[in-house]
Protein backbone atom coordinates (compact mmCIF):
# COMPACT_ATOMS: atom_id res chain seq x y z
CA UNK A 1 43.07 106.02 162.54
CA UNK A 2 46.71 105.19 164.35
CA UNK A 3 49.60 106.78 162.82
CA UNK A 4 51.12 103.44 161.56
CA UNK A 5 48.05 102.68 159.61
CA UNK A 6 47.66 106.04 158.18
CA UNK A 7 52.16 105.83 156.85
CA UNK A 8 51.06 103.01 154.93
CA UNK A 9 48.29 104.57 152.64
CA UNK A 10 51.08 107.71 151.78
CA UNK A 11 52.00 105.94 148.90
CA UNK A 12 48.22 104.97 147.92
CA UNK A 13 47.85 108.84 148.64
CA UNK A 14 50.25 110.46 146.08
CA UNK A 15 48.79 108.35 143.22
CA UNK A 16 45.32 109.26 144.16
CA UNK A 17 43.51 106.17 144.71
CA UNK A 18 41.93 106.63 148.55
CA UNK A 19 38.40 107.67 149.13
CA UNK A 20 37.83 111.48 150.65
CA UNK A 21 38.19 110.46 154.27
CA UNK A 22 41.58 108.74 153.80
CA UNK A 23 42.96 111.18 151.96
CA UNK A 24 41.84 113.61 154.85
CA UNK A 25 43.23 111.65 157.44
CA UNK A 26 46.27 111.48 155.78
CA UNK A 27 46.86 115.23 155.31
CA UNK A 28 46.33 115.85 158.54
CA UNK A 29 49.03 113.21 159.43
CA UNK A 30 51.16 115.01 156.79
CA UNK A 31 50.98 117.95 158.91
CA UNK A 32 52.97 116.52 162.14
CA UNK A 33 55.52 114.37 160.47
CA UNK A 34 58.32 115.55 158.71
CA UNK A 35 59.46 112.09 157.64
CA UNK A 36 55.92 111.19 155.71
CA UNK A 37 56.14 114.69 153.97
CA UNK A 38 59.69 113.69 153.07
CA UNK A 39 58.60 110.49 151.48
CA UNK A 40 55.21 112.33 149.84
CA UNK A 41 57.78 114.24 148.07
CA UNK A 42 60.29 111.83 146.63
CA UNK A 43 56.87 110.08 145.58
CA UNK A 44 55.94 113.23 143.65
CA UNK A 45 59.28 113.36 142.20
CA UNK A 46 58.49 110.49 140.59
CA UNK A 47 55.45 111.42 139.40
CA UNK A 48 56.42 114.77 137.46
CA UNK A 49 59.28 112.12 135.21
CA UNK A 50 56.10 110.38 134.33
CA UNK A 51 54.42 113.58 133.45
CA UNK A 52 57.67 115.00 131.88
CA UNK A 53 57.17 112.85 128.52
CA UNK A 54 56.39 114.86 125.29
CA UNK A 55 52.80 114.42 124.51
CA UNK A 56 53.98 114.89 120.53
CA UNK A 57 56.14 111.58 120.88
CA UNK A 58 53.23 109.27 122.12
CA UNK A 59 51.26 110.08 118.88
CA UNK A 60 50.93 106.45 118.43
CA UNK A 61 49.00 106.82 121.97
CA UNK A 62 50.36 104.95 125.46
CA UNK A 63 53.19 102.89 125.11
CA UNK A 64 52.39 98.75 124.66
CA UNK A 65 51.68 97.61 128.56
CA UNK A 66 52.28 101.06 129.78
CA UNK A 67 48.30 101.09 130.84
CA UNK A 68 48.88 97.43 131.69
CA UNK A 69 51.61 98.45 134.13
CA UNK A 70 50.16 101.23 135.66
CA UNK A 71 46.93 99.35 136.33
CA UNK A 72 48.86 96.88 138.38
CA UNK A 73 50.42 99.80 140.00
CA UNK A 74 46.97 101.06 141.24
CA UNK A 75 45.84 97.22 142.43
CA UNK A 76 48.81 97.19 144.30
CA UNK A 77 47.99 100.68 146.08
CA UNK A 78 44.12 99.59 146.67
CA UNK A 79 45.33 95.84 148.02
CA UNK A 80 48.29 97.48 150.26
CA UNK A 81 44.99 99.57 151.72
CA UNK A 82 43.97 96.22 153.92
CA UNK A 83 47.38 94.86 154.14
CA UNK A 84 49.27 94.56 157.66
CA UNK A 85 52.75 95.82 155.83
CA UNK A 86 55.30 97.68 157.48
CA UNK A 87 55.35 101.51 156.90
CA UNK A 88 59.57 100.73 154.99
CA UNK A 89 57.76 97.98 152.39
CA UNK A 90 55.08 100.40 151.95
CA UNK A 91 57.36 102.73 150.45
CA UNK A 92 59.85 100.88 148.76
CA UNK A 93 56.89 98.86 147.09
CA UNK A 94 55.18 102.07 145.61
CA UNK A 95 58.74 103.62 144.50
CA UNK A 96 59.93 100.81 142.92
CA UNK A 97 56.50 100.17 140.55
CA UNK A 98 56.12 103.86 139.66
CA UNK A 99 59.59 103.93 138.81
CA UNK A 100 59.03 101.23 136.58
CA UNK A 101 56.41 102.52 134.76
CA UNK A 102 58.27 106.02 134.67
CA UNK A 103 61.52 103.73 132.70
CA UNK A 104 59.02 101.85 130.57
CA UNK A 105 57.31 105.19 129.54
CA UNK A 106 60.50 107.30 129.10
CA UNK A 107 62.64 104.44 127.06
CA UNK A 108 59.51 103.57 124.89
CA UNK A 109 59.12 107.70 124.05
CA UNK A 110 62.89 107.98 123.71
CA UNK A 111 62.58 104.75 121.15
CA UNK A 112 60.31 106.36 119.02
CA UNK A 113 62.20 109.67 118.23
CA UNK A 114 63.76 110.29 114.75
CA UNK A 115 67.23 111.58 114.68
CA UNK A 116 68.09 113.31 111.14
CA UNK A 117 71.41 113.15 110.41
CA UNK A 118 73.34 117.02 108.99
CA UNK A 119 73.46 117.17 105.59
CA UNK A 120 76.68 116.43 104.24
CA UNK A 121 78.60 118.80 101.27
CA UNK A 122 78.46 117.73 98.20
CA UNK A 123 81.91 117.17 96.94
CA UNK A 124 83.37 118.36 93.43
CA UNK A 125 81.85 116.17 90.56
CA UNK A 126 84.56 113.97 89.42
CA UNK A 127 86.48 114.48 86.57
CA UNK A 128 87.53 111.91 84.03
CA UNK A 129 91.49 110.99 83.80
CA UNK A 130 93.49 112.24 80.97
CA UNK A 131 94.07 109.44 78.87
CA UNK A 132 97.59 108.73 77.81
CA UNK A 133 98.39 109.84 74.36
CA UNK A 134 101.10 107.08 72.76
CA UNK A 135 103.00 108.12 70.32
CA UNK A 136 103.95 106.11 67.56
CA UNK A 137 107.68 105.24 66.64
CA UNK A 138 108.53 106.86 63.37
CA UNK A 139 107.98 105.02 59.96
CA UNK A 140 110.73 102.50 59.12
CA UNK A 141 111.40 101.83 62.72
CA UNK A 142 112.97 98.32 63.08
CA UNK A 143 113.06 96.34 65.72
CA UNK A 144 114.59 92.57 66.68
CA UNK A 145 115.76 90.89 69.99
CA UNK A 146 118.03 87.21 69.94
CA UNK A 147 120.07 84.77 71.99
CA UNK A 148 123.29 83.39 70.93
CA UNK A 149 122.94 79.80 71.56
CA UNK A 150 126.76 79.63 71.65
CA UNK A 151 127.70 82.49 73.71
CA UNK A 152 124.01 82.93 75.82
CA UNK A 153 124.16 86.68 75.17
CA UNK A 154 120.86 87.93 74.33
CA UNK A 155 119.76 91.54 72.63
CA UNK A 156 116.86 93.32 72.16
CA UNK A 157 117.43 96.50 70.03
CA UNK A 158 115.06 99.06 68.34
CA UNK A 159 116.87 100.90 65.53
CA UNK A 160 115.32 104.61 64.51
CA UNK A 161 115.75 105.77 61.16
CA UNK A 162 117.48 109.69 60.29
CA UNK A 163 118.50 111.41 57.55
CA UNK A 164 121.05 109.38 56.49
CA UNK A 165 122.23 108.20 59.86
CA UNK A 166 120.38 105.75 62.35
CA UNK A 167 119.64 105.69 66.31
CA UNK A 168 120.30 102.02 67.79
CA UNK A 169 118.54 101.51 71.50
CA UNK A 170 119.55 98.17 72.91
CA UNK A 171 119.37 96.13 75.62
CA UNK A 172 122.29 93.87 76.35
CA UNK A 173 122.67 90.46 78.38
CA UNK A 174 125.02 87.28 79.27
CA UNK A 175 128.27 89.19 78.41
CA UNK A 176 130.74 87.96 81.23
CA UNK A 177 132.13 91.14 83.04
CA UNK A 178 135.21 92.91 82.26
CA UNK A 179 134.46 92.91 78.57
CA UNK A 180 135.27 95.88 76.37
CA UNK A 181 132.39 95.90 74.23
CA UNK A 182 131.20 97.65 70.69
CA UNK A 183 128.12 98.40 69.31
CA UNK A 184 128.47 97.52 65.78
CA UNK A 185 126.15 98.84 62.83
CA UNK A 186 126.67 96.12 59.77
CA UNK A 187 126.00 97.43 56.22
CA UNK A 188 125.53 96.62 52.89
CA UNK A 189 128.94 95.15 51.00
CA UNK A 190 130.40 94.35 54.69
CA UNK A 191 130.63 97.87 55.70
CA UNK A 192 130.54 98.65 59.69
CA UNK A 193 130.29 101.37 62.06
CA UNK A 194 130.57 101.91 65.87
CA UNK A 195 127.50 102.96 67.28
CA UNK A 196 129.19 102.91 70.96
CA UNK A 197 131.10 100.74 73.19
CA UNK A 198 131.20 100.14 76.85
CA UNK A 199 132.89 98.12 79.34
CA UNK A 200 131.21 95.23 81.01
CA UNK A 201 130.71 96.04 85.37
CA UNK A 202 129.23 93.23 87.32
CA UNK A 203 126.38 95.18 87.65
CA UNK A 204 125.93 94.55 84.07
CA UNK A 205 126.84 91.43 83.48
CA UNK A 206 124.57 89.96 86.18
CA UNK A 207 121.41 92.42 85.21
CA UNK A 208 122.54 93.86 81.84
CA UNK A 209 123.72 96.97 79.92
CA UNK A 210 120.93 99.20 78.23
CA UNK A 211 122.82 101.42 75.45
CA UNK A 212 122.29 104.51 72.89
CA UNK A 213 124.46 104.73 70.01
CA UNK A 214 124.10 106.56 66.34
CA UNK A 215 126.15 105.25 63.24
CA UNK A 216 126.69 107.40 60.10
CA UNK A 217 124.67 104.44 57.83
CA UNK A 218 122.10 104.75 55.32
CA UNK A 219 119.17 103.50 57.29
CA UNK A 220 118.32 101.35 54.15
CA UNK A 221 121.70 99.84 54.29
CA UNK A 222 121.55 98.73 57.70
CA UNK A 223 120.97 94.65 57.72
CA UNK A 224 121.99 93.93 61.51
CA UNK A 225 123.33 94.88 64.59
CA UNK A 226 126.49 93.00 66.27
CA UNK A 227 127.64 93.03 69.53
CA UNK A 228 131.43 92.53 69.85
CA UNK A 229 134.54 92.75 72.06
CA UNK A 230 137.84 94.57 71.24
CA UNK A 231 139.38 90.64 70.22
CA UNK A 232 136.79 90.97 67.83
CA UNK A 233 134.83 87.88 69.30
CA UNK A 234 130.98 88.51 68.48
CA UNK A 235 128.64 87.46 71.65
CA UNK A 236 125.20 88.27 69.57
CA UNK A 237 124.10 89.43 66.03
CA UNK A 238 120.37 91.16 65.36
CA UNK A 239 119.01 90.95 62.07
CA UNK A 240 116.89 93.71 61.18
């Protein structure tokens, strides 16, 4: 058989499809030429990837078309037996399908594996908020807020009974600034007392004033709260 003819069927050889005197003919030609040996073994290289899948991750049995493919593979080897092909198209045929069935095989195997993801901790259990506790103002608390239609001042005051004395909290607006203001506690039979005074920044008079005071009244005496400067003009009155 000439040399040429017998480079063709290497391919054909390494997947085991020639009868026992081709295969003989073609070890022998193995024998004196270093470049078919070299191309017998990139063949086999290909070969062991195919047999380097996992058994355990085919358990659904050969890939869908892998058979398919490889049967095509082994038509093409038998039909390249009577073709006229050059040794070069030979090879690159026979690498080119078996690697093909070597991708199909190792990217359907790889498909089917089951990655398990770690465990994660377990965090601390949650724990419920503390819920806010209000407290309630203290009996006889009285509270009141008005606008002076004539002077736009406006207050909003909360006035705390004591023994014998009462807190005032309030919460002053409109009162031009510069003022010298008073906080004034009115009583009973026109009695008074000062609960506080400040004077009026612009800070104040554009956002308002929030003031503390005490007065020395019976808190059952108490009938309103006054706001007024040292001229004795009155900006805003609170009943309460």
């Amino acid at each position: 058989m000439p040399p040429e003819r017998i480079a063709e069927l290497v391919g054909a050889h390494v997947l085991g499809v020639l009868d026992p005197d081709e295969s003989a003919a073609v070890e022998g030609h193995l024998a004196d030429c270093p470049a078919c040996r070299q191309e017998v073994a990139e063949l086999r290289e290909l070969e062991t990837v195919l047999g380097e899948v996992p058994p355990e991750l085919l358990v659904d049995g050969p890939p869908t078309g892998g058979d398919l493919l490889l049967q095509r593979t082994l038509r093409q080897a038998r039909a390249e037996r009577g073709a006229s092909l050059v040794r070069r198209r030979t090879r690159i045929g026979m690498v080119a399908a078996v690697a093909a069935a070597a991708a199909l095989v190792l990217g359907i195997a790889v498909g089917r594996g089951t990655v398990t993801a770690p465990p994660v901790a377990a965090g601390p259990a949650p724990t419920a908020a503390p819920t806010a506790t209000v407290t309630p103002p203290p009996a006889g608390t009285r509270t009141g807020s008005v606008t002076d239609p004539a002077t736009g001042a406006r207050m909003t005051l909360t006035m705390t009974p004591a023994m014998g004395w009462v807190r005032v909290n309030a919460a002053v607006t409109g009162i031009p600034a510069g003022q010298r203001c008073h906080l004034v506690v009115n009583a009973r039979g026109g009695a008074t007392a000062d609960a506080g005074s400040w004077l009026v920044s612009a800070v104040g008079a554009k956002s308002g004033t929030t003031l503390d005071g005490s007065a020395i009244v019976s808190p059952d005496d108490v009938v309103s709260v006054s706001v007024v400067n040292e001229s004795g003009q009155t900006f805003v009155t609170v009943p309460v």
